[in-house]
N, C-alpha and C. Protein backbone atom coordinates (compact mmCIF):
# COMPACT_ATOMS: atom_id res chain seq x y z
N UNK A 1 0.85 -1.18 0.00
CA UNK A 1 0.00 0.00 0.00
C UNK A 1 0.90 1.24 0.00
N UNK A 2 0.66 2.23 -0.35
CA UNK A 2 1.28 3.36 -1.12
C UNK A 2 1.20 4.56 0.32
N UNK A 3 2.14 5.18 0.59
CA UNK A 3 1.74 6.39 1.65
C UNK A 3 0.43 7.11 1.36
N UNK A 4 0.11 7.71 0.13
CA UNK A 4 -0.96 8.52 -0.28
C UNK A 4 -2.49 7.29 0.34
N UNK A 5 -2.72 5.88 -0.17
CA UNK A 5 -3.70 5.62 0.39
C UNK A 5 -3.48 5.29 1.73
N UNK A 6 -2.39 5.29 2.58
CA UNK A 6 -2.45 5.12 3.93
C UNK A 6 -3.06 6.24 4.18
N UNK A 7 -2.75 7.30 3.71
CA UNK A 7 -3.29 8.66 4.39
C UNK A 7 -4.97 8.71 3.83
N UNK A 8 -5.30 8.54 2.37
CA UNK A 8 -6.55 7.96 2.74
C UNK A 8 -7.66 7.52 3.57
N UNK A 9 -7.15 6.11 3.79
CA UNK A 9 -8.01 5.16 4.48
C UNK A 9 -7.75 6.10 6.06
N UNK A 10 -6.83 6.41 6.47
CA UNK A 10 -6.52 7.35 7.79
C UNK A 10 -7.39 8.45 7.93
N UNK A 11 -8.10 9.26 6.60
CA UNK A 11 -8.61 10.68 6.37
C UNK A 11 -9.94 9.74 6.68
N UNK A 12 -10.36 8.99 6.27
CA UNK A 12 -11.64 8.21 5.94
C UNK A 12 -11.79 7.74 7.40
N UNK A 13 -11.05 7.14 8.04
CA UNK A 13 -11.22 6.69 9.66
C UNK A 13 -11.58 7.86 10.20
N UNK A 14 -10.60 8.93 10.15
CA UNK A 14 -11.22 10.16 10.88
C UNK A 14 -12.35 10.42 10.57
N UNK A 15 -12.97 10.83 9.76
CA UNK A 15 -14.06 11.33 9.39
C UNK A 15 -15.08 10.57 9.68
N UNK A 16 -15.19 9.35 9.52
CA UNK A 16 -15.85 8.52 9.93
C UNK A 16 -16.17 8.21 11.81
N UNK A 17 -15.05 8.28 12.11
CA UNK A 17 -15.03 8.37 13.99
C UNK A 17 -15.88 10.10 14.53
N UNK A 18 -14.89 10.96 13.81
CA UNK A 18 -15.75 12.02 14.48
C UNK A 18 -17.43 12.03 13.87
N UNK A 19 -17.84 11.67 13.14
CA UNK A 19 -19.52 11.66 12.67
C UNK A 19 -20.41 11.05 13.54
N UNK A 20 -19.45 9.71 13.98
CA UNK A 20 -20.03 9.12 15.39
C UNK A 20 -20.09 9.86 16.68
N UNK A 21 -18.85 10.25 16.56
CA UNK A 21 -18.37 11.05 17.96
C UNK A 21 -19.85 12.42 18.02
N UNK A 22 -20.06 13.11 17.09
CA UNK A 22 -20.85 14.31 16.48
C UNK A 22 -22.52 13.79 16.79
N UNK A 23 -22.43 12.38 16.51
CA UNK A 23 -23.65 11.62 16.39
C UNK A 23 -24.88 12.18 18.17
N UNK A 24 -26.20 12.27 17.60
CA UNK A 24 -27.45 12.14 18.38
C UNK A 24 -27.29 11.00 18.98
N UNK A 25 -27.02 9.93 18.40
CA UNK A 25 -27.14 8.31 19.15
C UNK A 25 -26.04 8.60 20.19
N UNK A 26 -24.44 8.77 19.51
CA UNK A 26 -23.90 8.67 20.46
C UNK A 26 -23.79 9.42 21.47
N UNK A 27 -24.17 10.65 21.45
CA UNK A 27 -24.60 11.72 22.49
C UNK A 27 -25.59 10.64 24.04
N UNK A 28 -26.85 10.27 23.06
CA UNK A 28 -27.61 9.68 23.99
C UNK A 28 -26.82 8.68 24.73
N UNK A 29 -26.12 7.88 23.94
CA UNK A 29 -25.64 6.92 24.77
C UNK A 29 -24.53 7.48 26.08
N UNK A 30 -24.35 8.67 25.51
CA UNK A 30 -23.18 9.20 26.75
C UNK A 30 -23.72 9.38 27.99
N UNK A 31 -25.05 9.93 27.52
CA UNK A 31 -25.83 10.82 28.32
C UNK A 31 -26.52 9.30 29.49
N UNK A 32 -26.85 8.54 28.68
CA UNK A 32 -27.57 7.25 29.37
C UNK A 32 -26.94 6.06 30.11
N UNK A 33 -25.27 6.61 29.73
CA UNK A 33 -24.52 6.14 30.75
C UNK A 33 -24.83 4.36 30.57
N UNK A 34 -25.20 3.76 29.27
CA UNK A 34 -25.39 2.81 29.28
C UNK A 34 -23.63 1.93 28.89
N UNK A 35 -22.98 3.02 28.93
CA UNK A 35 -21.33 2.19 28.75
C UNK A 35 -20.46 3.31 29.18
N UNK A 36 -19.44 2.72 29.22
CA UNK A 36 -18.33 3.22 29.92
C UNK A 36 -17.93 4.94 30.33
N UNK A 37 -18.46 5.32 31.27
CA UNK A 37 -18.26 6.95 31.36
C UNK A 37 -17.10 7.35 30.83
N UNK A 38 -16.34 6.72 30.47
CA UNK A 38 -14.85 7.16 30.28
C UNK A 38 -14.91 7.38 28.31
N UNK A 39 -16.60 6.67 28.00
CA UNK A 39 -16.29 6.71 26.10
C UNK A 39 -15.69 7.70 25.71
N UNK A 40 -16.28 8.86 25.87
CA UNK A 40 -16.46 9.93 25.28
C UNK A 40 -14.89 10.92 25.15
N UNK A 41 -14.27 10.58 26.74
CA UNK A 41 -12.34 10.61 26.28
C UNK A 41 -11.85 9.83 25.84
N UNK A 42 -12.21 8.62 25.16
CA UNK A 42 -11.43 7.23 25.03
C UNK A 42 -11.55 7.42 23.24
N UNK A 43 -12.84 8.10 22.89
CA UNK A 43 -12.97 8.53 20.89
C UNK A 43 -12.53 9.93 21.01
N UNK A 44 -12.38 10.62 22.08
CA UNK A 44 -11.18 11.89 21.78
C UNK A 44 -10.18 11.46 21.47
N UNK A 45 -9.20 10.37 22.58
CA UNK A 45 -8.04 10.23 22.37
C UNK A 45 -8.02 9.33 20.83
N UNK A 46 -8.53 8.61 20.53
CA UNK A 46 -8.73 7.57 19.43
C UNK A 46 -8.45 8.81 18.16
N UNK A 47 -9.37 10.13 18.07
CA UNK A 47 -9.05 11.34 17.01
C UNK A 47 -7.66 11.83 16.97
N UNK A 48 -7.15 12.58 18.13
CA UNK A 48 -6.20 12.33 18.86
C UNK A 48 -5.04 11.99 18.36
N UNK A 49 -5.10 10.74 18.50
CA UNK A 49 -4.11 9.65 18.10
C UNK A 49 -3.99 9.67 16.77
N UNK A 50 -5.38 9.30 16.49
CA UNK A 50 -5.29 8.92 14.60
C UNK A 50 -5.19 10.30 13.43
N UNK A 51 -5.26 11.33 14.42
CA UNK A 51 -4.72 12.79 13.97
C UNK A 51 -3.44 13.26 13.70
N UNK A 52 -2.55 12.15 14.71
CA UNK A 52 -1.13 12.55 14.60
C UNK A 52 -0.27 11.32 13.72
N UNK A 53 -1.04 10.43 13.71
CA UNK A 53 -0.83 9.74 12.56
C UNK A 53 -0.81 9.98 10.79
N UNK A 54 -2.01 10.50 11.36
CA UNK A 54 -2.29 11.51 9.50
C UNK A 54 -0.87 11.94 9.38
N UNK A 55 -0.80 12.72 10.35
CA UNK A 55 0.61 14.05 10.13
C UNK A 55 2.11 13.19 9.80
N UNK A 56 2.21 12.17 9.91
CA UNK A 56 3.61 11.56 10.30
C UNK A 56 3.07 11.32 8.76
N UNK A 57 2.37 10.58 8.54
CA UNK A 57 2.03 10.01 6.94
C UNK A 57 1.73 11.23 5.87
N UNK A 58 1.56 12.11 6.40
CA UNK A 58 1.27 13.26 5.54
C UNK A 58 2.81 13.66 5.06
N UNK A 59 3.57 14.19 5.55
CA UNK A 59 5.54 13.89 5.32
C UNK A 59 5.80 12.95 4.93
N UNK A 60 5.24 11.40 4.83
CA UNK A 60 5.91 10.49 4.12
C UNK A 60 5.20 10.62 2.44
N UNK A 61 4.24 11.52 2.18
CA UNK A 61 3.37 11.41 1.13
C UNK A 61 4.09 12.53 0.73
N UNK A 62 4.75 13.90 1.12
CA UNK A 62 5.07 15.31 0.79
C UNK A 62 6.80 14.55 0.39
N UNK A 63 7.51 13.85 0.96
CA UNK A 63 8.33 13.40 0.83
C UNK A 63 8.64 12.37 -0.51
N UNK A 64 7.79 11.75 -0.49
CA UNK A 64 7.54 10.61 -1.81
C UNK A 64 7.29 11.84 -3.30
N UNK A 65 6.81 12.81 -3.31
CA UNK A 65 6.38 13.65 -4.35
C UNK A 65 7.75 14.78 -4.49
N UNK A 66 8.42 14.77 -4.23
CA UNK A 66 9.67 15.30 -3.78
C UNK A 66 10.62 14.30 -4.67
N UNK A 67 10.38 12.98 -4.38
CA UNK A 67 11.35 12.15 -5.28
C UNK A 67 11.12 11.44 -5.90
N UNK A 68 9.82 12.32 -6.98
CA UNK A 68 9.26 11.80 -8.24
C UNK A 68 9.99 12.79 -8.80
């Protein structure tokens, strides 16, 4: 797999996690305390994380176009 679709499928996870995170359902479920009080920092850190990942892969993609 190529840096450019790592960063892809990475752009696509994000976007996809925060819509949930953004989500009415998952709001309710925070709110209803029907799982772990801790969710709601646990898909921060998960953005977080998979945010600073983008960035490391984003330089390996700015880097690769550099030595075309």
């Amino acid at each position: 797999m190529k840096p450019v679709e790592i960063l892809k499928d990475f752009n696509s996870c994000y976007v996809k996690i925060q819509a949930v995170a953004q989500s009415p359902e998952w709001q309710k479920l925070l709110a209803d305390m029907k799982i772990d009080p801790e969710a709601a920092t646990h898909i921060g850190d998960v953005l977080h994380y998979l945010e600073a990942a983008i960035g490391c892969v984003e330089v390996a993609v700015e880097n690769n176009k550099e030595n075309v």
